[in-house]
C-alpha atoms as a PDB file:
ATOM      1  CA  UNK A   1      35.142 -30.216 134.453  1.00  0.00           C
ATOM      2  CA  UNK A   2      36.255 -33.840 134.827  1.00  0.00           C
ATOM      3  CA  UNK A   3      32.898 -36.579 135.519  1.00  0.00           C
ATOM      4  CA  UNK A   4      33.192 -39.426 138.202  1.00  0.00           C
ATOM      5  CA  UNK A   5      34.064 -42.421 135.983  1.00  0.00           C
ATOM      6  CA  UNK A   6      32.612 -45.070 137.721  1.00  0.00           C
ATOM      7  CA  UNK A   7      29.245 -46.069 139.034  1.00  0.00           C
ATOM      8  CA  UNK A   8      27.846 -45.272 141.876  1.00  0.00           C
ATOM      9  CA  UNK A   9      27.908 -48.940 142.642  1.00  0.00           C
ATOM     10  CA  UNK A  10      31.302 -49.125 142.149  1.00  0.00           C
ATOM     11  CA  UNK A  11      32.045 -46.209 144.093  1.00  0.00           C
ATOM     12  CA  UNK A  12      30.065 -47.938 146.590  1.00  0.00           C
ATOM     13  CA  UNK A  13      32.099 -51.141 146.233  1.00  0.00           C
ATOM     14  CA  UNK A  14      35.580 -49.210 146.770  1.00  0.00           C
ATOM     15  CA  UNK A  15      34.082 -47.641 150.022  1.00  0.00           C
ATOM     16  CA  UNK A  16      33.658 -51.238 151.357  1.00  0.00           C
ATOM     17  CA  UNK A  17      36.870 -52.147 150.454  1.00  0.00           C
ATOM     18  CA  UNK A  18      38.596 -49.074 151.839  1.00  0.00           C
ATOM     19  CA  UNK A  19      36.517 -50.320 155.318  1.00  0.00           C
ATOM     20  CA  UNK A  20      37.634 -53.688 155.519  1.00  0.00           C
ATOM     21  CA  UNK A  21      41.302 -52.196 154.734  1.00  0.00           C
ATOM     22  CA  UNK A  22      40.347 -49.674 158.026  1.00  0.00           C
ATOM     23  CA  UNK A  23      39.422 -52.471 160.303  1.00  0.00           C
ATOM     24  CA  UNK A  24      41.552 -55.514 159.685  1.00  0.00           C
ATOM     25  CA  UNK A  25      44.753 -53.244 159.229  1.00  0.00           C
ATOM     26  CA  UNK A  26      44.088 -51.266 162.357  1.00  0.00           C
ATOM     27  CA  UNK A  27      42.387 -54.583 164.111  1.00  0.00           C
ATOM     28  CA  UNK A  28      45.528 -57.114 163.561  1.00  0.00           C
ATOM     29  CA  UNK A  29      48.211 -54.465 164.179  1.00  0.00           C
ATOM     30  CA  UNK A  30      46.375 -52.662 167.308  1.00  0.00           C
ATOM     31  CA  UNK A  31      44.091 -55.032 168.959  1.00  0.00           C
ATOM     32  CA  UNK A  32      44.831 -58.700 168.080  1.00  0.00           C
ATOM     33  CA  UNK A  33      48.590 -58.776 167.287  1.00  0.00           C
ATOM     34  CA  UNK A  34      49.945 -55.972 169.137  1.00  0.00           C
ATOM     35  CA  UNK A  35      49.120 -56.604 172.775  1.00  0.00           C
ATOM     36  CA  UNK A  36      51.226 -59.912 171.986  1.00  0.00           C
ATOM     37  CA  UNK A  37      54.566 -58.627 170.981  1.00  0.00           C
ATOM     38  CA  UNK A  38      57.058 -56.847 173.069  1.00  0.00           C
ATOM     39  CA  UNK A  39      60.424 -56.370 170.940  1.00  0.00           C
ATOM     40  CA  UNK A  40      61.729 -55.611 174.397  1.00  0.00           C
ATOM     41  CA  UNK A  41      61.636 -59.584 175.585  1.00  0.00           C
ATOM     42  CA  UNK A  42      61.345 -62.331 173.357  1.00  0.00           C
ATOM     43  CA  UNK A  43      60.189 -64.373 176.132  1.00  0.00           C
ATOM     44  CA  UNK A  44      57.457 -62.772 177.037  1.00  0.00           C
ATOM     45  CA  UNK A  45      56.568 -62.506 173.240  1.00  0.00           C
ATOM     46  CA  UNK A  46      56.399 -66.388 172.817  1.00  0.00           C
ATOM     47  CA  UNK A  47      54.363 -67.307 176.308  1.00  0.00           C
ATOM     48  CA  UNK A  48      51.657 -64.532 175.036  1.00  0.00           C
ATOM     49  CA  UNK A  49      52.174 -65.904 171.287  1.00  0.00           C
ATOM     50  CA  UNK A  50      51.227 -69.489 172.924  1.00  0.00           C
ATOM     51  CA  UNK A  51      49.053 -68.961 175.215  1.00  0.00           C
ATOM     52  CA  UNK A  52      47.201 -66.854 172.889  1.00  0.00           C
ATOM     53  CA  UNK A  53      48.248 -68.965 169.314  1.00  0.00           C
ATOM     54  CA  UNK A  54      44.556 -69.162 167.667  1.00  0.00           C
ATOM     55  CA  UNK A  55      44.796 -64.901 168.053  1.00  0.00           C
ATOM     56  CA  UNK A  56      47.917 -64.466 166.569  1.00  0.00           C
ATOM     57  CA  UNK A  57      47.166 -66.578 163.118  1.00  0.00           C
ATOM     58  CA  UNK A  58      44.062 -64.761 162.949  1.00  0.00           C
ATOM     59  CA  UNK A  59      45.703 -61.089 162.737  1.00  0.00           C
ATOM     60  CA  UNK A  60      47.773 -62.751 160.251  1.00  0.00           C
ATOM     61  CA  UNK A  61      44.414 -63.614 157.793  1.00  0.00           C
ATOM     62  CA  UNK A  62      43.134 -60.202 158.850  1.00  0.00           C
ATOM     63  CA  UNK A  63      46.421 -58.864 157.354  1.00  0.00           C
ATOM     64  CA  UNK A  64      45.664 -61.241 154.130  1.00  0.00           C
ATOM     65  CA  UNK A  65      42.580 -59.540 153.712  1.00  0.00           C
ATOM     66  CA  UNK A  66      43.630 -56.162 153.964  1.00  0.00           C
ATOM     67  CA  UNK A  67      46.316 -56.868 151.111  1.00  0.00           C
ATOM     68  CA  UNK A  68      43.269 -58.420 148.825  1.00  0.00           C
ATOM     69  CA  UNK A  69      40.815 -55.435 149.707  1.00  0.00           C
ATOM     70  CA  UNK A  70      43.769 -52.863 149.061  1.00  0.00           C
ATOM     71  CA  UNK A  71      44.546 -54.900 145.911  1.00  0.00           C
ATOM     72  CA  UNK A  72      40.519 -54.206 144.889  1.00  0.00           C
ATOM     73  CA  UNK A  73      40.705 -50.920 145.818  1.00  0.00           C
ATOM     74  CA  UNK A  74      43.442 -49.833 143.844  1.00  0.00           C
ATOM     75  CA  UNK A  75      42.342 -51.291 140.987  1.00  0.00           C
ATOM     76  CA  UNK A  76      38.864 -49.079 141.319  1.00  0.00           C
ATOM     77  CA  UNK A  77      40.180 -45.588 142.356  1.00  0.00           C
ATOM     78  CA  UNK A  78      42.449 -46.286 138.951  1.00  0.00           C
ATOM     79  CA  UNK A  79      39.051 -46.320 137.350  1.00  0.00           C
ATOM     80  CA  UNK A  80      37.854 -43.528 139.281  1.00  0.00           C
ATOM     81  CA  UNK A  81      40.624 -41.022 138.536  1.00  0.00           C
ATOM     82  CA  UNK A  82      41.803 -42.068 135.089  1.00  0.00           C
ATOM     83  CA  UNK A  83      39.912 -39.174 133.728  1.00  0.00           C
ATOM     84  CA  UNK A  84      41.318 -36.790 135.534  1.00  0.00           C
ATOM     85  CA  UNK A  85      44.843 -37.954 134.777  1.00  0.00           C
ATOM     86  CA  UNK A  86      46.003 -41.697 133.404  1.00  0.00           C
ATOM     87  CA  UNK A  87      49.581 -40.852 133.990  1.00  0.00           C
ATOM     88  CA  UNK A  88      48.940 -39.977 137.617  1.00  0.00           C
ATOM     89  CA  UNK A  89      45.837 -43.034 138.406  1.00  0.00           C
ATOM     90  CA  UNK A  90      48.431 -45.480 136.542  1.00  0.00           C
ATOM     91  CA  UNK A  91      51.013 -44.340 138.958  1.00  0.00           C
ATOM     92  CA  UNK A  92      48.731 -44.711 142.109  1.00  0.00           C
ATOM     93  CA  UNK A  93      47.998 -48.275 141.030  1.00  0.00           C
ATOM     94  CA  UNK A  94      51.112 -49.169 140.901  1.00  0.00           C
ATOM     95  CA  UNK A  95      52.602 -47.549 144.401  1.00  0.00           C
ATOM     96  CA  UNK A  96      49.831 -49.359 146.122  1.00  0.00           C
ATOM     97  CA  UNK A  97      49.783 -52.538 144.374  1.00  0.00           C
ATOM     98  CA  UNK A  98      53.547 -52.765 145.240  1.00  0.00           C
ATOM     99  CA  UNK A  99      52.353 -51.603 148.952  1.00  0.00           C
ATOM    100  CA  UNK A 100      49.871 -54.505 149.196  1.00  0.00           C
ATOM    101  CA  UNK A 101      52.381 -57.061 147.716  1.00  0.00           C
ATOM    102  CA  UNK A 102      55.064 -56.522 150.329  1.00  0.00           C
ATOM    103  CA  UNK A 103      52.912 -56.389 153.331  1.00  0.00           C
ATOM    104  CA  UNK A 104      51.173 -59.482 151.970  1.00  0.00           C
ATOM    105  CA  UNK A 105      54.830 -61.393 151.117  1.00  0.00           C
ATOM    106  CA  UNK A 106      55.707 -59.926 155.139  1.00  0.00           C
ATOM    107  CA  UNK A 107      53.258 -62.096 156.438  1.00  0.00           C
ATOM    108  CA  UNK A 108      55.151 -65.068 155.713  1.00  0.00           C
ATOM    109  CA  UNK A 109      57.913 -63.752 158.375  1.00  0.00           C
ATOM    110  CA  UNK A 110      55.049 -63.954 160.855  1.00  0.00           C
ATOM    111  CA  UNK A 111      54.057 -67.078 159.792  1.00  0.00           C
ATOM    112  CA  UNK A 112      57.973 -68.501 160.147  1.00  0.00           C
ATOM    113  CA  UNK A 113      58.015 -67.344 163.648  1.00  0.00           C
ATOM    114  CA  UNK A 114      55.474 -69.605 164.707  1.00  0.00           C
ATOM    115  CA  UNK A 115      58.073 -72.519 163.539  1.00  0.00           C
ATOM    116  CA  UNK A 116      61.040 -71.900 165.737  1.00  0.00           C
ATOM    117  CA  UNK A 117      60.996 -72.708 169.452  1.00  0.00           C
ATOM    118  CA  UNK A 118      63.980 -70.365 170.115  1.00  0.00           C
ATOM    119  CA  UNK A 119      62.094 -67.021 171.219  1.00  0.00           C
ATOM    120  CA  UNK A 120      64.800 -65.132 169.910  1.00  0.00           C
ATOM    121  CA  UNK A 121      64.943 -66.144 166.494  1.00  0.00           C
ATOM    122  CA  UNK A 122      60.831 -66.066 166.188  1.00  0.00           C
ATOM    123  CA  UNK A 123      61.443 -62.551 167.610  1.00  0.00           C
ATOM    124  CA  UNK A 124      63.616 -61.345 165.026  1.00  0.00           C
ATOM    125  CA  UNK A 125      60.836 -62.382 162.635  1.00  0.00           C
ATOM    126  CA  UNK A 126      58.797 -60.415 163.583  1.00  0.00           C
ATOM    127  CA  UNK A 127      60.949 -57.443 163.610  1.00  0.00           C
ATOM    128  CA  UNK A 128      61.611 -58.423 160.322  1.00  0.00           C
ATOM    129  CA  UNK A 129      57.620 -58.469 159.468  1.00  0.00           C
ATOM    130  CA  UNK A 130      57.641 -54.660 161.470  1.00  0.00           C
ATOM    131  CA  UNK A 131      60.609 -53.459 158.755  1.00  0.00           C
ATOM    132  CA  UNK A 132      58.896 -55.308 155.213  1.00  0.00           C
ATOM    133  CA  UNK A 133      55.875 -52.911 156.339  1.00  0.00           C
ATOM    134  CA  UNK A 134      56.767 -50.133 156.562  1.00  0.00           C
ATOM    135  CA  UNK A 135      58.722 -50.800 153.457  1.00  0.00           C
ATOM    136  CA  UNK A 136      55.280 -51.186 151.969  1.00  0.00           C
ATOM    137  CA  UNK A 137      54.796 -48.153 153.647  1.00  0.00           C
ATOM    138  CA  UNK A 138      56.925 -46.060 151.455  1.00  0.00           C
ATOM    139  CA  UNK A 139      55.407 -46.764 148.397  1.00  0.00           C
ATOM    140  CA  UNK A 140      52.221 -46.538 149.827  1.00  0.00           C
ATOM    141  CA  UNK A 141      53.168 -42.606 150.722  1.00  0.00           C
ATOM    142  CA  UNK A 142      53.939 -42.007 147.112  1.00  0.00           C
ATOM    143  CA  UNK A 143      50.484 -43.722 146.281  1.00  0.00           C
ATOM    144  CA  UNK A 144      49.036 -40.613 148.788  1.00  0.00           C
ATOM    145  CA  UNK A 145      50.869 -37.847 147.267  1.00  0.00           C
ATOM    146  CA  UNK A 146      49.720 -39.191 143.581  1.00  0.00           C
ATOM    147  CA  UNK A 147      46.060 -39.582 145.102  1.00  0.00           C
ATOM    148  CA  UNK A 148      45.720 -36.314 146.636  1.00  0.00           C
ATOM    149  CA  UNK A 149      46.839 -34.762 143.711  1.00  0.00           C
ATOM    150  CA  UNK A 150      44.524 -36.322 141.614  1.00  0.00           C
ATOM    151  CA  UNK A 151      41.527 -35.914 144.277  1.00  0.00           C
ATOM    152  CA  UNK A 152      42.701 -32.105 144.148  1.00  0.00           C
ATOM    153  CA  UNK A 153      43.003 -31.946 140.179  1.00  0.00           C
ATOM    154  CA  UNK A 154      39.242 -34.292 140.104  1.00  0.00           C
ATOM    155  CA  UNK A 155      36.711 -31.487 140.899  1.00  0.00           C
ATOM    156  CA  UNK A 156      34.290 -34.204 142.397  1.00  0.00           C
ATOM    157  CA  UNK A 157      36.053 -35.388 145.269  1.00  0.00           C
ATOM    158  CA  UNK A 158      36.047 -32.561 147.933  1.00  0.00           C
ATOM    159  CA  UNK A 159      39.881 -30.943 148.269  1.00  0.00           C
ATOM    160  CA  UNK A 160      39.945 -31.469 151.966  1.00  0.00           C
ATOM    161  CA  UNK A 161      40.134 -34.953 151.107  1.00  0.00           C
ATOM    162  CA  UNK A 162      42.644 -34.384 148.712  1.00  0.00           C
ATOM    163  CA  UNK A 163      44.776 -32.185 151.299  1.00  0.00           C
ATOM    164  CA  UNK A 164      44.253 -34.896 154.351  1.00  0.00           C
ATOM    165  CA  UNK A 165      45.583 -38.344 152.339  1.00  0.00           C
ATOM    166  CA  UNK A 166      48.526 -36.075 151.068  1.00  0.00           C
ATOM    167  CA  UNK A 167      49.215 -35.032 155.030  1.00  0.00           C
ATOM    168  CA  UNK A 168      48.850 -38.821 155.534  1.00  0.00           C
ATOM    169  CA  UNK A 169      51.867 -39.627 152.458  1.00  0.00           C
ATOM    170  CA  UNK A 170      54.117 -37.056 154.527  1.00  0.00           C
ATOM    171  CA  UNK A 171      53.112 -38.796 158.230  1.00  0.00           C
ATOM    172  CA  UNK A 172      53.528 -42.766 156.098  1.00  0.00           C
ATOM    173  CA  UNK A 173      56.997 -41.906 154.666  1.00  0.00           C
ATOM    174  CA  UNK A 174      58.267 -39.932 157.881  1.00  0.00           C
ATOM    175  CA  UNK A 175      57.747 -43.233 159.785  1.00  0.00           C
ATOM    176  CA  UNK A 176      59.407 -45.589 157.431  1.00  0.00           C
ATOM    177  CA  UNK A 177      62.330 -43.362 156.713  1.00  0.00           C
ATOM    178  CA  UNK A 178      62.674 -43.907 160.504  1.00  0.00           C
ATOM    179  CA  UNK A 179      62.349 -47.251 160.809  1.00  0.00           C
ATOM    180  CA  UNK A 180      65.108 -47.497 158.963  1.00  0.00           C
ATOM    181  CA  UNK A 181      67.512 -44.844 159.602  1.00  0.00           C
ATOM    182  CA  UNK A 182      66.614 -43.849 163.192  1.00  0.00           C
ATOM    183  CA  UNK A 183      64.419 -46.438 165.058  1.00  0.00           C
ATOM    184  CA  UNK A 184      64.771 -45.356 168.122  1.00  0.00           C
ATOM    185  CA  UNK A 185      63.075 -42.197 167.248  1.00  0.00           C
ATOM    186  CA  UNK A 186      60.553 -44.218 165.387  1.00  0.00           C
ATOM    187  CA  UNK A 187      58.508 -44.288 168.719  1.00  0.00           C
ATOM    188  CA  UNK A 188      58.092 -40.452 168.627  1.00  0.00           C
ATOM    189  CA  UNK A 189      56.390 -40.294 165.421  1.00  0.00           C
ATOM    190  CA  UNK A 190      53.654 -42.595 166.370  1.00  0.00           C
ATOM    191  CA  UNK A 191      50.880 -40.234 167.931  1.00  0.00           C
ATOM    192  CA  UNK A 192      50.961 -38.630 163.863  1.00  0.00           C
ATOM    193  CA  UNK A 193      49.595 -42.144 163.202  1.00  0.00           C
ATOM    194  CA  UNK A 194      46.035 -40.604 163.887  1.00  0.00           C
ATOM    195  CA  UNK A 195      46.370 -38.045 160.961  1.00  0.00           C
ATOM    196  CA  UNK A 196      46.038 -40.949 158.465  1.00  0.00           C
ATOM    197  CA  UNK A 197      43.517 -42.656 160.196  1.00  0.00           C
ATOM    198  CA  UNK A 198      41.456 -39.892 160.136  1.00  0.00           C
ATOM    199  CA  UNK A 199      41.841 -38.620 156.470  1.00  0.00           C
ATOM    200  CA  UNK A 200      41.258 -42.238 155.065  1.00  0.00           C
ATOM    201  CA  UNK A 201      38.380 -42.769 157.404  1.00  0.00           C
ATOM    202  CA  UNK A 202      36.915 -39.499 155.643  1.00  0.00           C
ATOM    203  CA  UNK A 203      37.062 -40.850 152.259  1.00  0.00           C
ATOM    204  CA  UNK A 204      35.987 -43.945 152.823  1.00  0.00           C
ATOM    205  CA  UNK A 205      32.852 -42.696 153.878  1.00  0.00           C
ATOM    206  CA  UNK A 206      32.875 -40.170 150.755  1.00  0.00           C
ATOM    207  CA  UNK A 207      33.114 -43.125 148.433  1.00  0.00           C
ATOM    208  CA  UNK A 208      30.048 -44.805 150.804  1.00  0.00           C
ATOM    209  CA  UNK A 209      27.895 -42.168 150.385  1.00  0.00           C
ATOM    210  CA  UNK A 210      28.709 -40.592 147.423  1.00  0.00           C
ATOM    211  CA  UNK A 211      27.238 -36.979 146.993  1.00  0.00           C
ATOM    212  CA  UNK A 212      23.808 -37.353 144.716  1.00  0.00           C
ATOM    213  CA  UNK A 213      25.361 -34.635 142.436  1.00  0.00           C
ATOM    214  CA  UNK A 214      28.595 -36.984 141.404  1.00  0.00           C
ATOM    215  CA  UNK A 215      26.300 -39.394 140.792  1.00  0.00           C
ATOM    216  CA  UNK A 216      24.342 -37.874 138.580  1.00  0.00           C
ATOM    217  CA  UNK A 217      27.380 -37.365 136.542  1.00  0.00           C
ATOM    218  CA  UNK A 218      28.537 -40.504 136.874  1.00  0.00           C
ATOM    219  CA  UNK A 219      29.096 -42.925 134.155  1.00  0.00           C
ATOM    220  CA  UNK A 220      29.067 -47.149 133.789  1.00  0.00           C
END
């Protein structure tokens, strides 16, 4: 029977992090950046970018934050699961630290935008930014599948968690693989989006309020 091997502080500290990754990823993308960006007319996109400049450079530090809270995060479910498999944990930590790198080093095509007056150019920027994250995206599915199967293999994280981020790997790399190879389908696939919302919402609040009985078990 694998143990929980951090503290229920740390625990704790990882559900935090896992929330601030929640609402400044879902915040920039859906409520501060989003409503600003049509890819359909770069015109439009740079009168709503300027009337509306302060908004736009904050759901770029709201993306910054993310990347540092994933960063944190990865580094304590590595702690978390590297009794139930170091192999597997090291391999999570990796896939998302390379996921939080990218979308972090994407920013910067947001950021370039802002420098050009030529709407079209600041547009393809930002289409740019759209592609580098789901790139990020990709790795980030293999972090799921690794996750889940640890969560799964851990005994003290409920399975149903384990079963919902791995759901949430095959909805991540679906997308991406669109993006890429079939964007004009990528539009279809969105709805699915809820799925991972949903399953990492659930853990979050596991690792929150961790059951008393895994933390009785649980070691500094």
């Amino acid at each position: 029977m694998n143990t929980l091997s951090i503290s229920p502080q740390q625990s704790r500290f990882a559900g935090v992090c896992y929330l601030v990754i929640i609402l400044c990823g879902v915040g920039s993308e859906v409520a501060l950046r989003g409503p600003l960006i049509d890819f359909g007319s770069a015109e439009q996109t740079m009168q709503a970018i300027n009337a509306e400049h302060m908004r736009f450079r904050l759901s770029i530090m709201a993306d910054v934050v993310m990347a540092l809270a994933d960063a944190a995060l990865a580094v304590l479910l590595f702690l978390m699961f590297r009794s139930v498999s170091a192999g597997l944990a090291l391999g999570a930590l990796v896939f998302r630290l390379l996921q939080s790198g990218l979308i972090a080093a994407g920013l910067l095509n947001l950021q370039a935008a802002l420098f050009f007056d030529d709407a079209e150019h600041a547009l393809s920027f930002m289409a740019l930014h759209a592609y580098g994250y789901d790139l990020g995206l990709i790795f980030f599915a293999v972090n799921c599948f690794l996750t889940a199967v640890l969560i799964v293999r851990s005994g003290f994280v409920p399975r149903f968690l384990g079963i919902g981020i791995g759901l949430s790997g095959v909805v991540y790399l679906t997308g991406s693989v669109l993006r890429f190879v079939a964007p004009d389908m990528h539009g279809f696939i969105a709805p699915a989006y809820v799925l991972p919302l949903i399953a990492e919402t659930a853990f979050c609040l596991w690792l929150l309020v961790l059951p008393r009985q895994s933390r009785r078990t649980a070691t500094a």
